[in-house]
N, C-alpha and C. Protein backbone atom coordinates (compact mmCIF):
# COMPACT_ATOMS: atom_id res chain seq x y z
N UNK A 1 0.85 -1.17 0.00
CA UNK A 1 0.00 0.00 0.00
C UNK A 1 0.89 1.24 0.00
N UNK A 2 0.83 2.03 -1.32
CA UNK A 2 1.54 3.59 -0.92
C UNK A 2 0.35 4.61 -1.67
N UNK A 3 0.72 5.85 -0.23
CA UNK A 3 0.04 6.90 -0.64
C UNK A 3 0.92 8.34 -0.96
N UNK A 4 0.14 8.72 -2.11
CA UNK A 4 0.90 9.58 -2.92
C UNK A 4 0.23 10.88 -2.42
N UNK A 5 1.29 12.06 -2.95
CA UNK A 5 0.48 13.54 -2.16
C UNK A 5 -0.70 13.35 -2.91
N UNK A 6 -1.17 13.60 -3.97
CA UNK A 6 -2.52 13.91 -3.72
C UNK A 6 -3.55 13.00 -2.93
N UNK A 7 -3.34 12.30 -2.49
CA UNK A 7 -4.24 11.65 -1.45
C UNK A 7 -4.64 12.46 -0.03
N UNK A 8 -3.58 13.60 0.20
CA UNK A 8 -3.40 14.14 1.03
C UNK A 8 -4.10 14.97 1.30
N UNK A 9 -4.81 15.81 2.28
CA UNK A 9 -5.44 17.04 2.45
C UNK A 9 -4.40 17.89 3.37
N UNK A 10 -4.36 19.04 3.76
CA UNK A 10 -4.15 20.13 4.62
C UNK A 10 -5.42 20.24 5.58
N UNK A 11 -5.12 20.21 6.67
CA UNK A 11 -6.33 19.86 8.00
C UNK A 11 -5.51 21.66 8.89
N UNK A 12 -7.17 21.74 9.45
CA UNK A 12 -6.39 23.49 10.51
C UNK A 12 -5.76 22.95 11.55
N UNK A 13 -6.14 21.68 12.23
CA UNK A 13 -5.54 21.29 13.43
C UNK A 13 -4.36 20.45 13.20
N UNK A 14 -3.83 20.40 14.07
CA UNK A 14 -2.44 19.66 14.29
C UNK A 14 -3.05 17.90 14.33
N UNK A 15 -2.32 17.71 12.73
CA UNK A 15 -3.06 15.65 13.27
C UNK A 15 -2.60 15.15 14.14
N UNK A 16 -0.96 15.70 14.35
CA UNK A 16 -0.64 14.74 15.29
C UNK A 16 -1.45 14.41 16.91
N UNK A 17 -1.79 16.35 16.79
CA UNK A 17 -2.56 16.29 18.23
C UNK A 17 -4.08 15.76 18.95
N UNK A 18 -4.32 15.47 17.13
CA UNK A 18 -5.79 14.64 17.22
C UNK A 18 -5.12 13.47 17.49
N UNK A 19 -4.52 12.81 16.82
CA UNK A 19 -4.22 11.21 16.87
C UNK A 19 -4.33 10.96 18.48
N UNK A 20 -3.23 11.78 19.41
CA UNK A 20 -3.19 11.90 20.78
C UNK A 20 -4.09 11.35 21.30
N UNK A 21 -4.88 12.65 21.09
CA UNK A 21 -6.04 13.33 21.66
C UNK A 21 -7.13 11.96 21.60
N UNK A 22 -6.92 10.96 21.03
CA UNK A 22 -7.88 9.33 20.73
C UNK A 22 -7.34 8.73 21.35
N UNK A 23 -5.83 8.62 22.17
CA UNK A 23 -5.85 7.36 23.21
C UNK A 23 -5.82 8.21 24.01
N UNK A 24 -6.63 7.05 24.97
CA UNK A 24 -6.67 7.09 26.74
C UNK A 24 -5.64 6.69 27.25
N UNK A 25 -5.49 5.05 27.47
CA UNK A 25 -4.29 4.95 27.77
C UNK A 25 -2.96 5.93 27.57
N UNK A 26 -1.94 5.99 28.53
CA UNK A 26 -0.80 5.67 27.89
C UNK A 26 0.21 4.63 27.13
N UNK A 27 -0.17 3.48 27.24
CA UNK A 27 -0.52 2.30 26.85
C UNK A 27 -0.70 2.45 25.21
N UNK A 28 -1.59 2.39 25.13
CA UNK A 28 -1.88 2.47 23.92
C UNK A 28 -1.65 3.69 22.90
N UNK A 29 -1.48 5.11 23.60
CA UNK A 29 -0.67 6.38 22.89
C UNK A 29 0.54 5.50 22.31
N UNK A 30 1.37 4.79 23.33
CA UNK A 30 2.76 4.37 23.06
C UNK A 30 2.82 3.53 22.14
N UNK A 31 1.90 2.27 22.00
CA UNK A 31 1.83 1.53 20.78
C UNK A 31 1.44 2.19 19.80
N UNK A 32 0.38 3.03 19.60
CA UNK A 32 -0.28 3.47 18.59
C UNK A 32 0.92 4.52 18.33
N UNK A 33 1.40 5.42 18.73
CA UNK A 33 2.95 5.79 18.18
C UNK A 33 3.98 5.31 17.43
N UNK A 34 4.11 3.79 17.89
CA UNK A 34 4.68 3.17 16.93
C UNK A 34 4.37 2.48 15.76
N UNK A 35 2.91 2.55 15.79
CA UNK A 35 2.42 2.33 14.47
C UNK A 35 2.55 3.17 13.81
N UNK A 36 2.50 4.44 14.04
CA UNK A 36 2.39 5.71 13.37
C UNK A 36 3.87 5.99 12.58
N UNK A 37 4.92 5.55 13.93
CA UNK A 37 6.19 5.77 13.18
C UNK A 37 6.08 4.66 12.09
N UNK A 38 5.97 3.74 12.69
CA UNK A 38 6.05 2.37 11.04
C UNK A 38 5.52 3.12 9.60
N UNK A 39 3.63 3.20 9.84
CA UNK A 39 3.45 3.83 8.37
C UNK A 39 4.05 5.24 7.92
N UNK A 40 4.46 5.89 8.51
CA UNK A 40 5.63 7.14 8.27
C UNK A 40 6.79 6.63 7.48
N UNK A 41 7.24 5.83 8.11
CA UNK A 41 8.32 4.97 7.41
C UNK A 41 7.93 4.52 6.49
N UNK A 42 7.35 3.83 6.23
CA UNK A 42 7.07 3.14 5.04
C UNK A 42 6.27 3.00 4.00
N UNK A 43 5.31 3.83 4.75
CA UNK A 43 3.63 3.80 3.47
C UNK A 43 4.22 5.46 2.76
N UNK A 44 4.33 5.96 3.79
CA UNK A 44 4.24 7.42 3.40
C UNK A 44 6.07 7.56 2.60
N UNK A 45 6.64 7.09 2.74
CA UNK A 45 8.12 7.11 2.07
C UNK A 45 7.84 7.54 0.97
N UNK A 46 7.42 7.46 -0.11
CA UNK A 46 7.07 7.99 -1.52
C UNK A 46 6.97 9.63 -1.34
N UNK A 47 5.95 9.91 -0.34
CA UNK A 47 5.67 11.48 -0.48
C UNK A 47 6.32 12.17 0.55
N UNK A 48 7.00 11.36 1.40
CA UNK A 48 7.98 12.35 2.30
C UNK A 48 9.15 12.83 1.51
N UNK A 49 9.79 11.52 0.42
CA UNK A 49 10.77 11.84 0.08
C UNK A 49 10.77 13.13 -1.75
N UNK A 50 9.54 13.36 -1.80
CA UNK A 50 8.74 14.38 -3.27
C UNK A 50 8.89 15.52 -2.04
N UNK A 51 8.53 15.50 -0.83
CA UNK A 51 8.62 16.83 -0.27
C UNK A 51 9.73 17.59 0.26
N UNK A 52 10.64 16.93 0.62
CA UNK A 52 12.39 17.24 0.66
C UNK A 52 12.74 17.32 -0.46
């Protein structure tokens, strides 16, 4: 699975601070962080590296 910029929108709020803002745990902030880093790494690699 890769997503390319136009798949992308511009949002007013900070995603990262929504993503947060959905776990309760800390627990699960911490896993769900590292999911986040994974698809960063790897799904999104195509359009991180068009934006550098």
């Amino acid at each position: 699975m890769k997503i390319h910029k136009s798949d992308i929108e511009q949002l007013e709020q900070n995603p990262l601070d929504l993503f947060y803002d959905g776990c309760r745990s800390p627990a699960t902030k911490e896993r769900y962080a590292r999911y986040l880093r994974t698809i960063l790494c790897d799904i999104y690699e195509t359009v991180l590296e068009i934006i550098n």
